[in-house]
C-alpha atoms as a PDB file:
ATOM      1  CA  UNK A   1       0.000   0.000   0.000  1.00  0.00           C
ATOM      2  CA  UNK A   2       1.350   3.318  -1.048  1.00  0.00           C
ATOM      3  CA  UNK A   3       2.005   6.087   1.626  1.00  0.00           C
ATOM      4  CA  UNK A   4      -0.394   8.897   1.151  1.00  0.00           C
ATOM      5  CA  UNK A   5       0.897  12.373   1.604  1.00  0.00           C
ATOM      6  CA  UNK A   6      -0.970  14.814   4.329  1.00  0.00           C
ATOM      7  CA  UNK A   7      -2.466  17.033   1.238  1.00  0.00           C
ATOM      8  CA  UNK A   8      -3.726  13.961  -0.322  1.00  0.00           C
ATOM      9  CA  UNK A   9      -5.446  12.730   2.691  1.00  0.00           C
ATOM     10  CA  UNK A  10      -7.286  15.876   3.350  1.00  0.00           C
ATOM     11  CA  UNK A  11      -8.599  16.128  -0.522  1.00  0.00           C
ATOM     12  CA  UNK A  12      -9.344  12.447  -0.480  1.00  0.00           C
ATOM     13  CA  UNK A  13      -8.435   9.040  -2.867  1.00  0.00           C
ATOM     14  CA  UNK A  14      -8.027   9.518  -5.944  1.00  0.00           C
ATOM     15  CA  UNK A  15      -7.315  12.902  -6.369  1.00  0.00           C
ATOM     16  CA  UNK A  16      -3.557  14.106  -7.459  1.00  0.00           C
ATOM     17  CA  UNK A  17      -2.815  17.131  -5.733  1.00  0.00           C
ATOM     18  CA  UNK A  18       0.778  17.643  -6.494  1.00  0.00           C
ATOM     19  CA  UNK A  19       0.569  18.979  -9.907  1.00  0.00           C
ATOM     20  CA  UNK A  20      -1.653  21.725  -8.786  1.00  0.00           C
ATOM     21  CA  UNK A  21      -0.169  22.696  -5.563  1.00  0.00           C
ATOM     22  CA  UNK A  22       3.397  23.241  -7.310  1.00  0.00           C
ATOM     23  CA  UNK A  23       1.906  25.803  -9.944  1.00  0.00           C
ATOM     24  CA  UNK A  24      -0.469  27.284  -7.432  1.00  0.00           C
ATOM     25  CA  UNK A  25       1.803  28.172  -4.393  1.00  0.00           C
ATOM     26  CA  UNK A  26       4.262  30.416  -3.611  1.00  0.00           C
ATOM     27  CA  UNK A  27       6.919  30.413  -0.571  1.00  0.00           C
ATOM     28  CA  UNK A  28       7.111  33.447   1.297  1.00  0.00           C
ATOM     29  CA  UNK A  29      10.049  35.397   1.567  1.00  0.00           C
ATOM     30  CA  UNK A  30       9.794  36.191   5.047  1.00  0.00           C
ATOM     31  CA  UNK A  31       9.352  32.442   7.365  1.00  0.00           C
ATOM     32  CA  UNK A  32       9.130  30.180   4.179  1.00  0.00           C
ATOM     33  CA  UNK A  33       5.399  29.128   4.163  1.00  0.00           C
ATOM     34  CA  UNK A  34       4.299  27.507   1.239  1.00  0.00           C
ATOM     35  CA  UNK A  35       1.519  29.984   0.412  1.00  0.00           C
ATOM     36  CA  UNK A  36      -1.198  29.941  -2.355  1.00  0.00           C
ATOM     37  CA  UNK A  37      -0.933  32.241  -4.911  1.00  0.00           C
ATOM     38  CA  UNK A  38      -4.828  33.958  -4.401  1.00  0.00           C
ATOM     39  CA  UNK A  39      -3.223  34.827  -0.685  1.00  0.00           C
ATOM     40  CA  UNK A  40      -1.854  38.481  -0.214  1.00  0.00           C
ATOM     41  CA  UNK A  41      -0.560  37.980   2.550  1.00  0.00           C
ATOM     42  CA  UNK A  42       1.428  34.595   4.290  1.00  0.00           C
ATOM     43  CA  UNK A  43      -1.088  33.043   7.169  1.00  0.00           C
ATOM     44  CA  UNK A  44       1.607  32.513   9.157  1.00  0.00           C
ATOM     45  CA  UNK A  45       3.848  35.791   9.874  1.00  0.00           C
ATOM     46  CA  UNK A  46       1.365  38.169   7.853  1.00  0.00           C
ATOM     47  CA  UNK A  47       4.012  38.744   5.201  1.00  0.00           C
ATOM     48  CA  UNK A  48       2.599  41.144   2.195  1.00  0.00           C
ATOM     49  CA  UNK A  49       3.197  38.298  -0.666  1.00  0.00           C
ATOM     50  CA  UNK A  50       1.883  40.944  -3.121  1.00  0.00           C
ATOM     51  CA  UNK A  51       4.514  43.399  -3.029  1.00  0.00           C
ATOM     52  CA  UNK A  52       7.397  43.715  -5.900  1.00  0.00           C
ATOM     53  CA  UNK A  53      10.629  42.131  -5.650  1.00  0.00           C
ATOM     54  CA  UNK A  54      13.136  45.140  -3.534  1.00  0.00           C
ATOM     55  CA  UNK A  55      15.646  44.662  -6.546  1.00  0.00           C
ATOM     56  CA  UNK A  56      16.136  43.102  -9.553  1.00  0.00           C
ATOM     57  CA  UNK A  57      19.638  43.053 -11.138  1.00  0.00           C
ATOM     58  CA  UNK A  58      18.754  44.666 -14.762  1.00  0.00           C
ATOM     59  CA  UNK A  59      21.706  44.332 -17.765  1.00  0.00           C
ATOM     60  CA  UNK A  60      24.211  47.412 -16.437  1.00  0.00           C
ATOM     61  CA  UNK A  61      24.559  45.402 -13.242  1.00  0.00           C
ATOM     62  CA  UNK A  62      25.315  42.373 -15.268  1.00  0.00           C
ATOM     63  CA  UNK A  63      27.912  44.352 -17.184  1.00  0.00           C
ATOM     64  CA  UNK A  64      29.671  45.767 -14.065  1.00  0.00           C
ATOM     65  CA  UNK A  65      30.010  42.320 -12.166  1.00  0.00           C
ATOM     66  CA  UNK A  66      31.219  40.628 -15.488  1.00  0.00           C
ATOM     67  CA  UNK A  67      33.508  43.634 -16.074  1.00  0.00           C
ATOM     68  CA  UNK A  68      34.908  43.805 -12.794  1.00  0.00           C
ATOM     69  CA  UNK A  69      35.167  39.859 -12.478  1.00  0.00           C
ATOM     70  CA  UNK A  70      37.415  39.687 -15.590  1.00  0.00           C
ATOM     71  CA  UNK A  71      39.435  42.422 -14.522  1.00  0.00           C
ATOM     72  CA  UNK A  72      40.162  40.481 -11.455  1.00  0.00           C
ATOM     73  CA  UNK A  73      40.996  37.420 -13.525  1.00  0.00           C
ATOM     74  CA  UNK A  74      43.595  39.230 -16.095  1.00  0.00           C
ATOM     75  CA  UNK A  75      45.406  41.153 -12.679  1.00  0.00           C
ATOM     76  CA  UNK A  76      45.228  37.679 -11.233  1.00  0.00           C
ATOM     77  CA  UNK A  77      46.864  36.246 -14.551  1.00  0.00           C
ATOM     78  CA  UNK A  78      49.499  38.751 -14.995  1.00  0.00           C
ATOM     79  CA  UNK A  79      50.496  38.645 -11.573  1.00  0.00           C
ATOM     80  CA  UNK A  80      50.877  35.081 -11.038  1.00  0.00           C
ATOM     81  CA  UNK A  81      52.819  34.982 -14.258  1.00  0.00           C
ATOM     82  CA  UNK A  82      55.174  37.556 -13.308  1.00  0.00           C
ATOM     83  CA  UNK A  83      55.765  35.532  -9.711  1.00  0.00           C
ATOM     84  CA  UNK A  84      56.279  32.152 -11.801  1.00  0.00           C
ATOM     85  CA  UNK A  85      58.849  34.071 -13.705  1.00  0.00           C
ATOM     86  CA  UNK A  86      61.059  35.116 -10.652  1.00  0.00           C
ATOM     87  CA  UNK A  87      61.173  31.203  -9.329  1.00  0.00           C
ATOM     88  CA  UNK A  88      64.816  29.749  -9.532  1.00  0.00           C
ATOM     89  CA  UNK A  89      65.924  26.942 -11.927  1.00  0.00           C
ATOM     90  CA  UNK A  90      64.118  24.573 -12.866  1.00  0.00           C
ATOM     91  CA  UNK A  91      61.139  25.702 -11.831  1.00  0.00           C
ATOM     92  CA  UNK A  92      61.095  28.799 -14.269  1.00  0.00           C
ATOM     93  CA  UNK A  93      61.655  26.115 -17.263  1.00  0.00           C
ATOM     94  CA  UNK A  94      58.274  26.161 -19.492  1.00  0.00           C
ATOM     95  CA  UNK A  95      60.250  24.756 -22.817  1.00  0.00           C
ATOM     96  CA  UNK A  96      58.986  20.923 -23.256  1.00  0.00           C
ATOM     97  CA  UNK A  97      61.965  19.476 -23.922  1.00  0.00           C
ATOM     98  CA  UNK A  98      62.694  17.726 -27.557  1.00  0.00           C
ATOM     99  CA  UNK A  99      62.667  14.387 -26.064  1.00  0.00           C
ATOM    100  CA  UNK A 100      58.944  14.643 -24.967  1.00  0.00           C
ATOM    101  CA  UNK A 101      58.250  15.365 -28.307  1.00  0.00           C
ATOM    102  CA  UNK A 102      59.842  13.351 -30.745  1.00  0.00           C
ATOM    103  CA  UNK A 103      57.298  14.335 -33.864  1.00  0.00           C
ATOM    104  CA  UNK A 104      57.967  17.639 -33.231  1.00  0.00           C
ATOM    105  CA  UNK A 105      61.661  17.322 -34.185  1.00  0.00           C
ATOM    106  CA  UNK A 106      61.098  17.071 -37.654  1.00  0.00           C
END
């Protein structure tokens, strides 16, 4: 015998609840309360569920984070390479030598 969930006990056999109650519910932001979407406001802490999102990152903050995140990355580049650079012998080596690559001698 399958184990019934709570929401399908209350509605009764038969009746597949989970399809609707995933398109038709919302969490709220505030305590996490699966809420209905018809609600304005969460039954439990009395959150306003109709109110707007505070922020919503638009393209120009996309821009700046990328920019600034590949700026990072090339600094980051140039100044490991620079430390590699100033490591003593052998460690400074970055030829492959001709005997790893035979078909290369040609």
């Amino acid at each position: 015998m399958a184990v019934e969930s709570q929401s399908q006990k209350q509605q009764g056999p038969g009746k597949d609840s989970t399809k609707d109650d995933v398109k038709a519910s919302v969490d709220c932001p505030n305590c996490g309360t699966a809420q209905k979407l018809k609600y304005k406001n969460c039954k439990r802490c009395g959150w306003d569920l109709s109110a707007p999102a505070a922020w919503l990152p638009d393209w120009k903050w996309h821009l700046k984070t990328l920019g600034i995140i590949y700026a990072v990355l090339i600094v980051a580049y140039f100044l490991i390479s620079a430390w590699l650079k100033q490591l003593k012998p052998p460690l400074e080596i970055r030829d492959i030598p001709k005997e790893a690559t035979p078909w290369l001698n040609k």
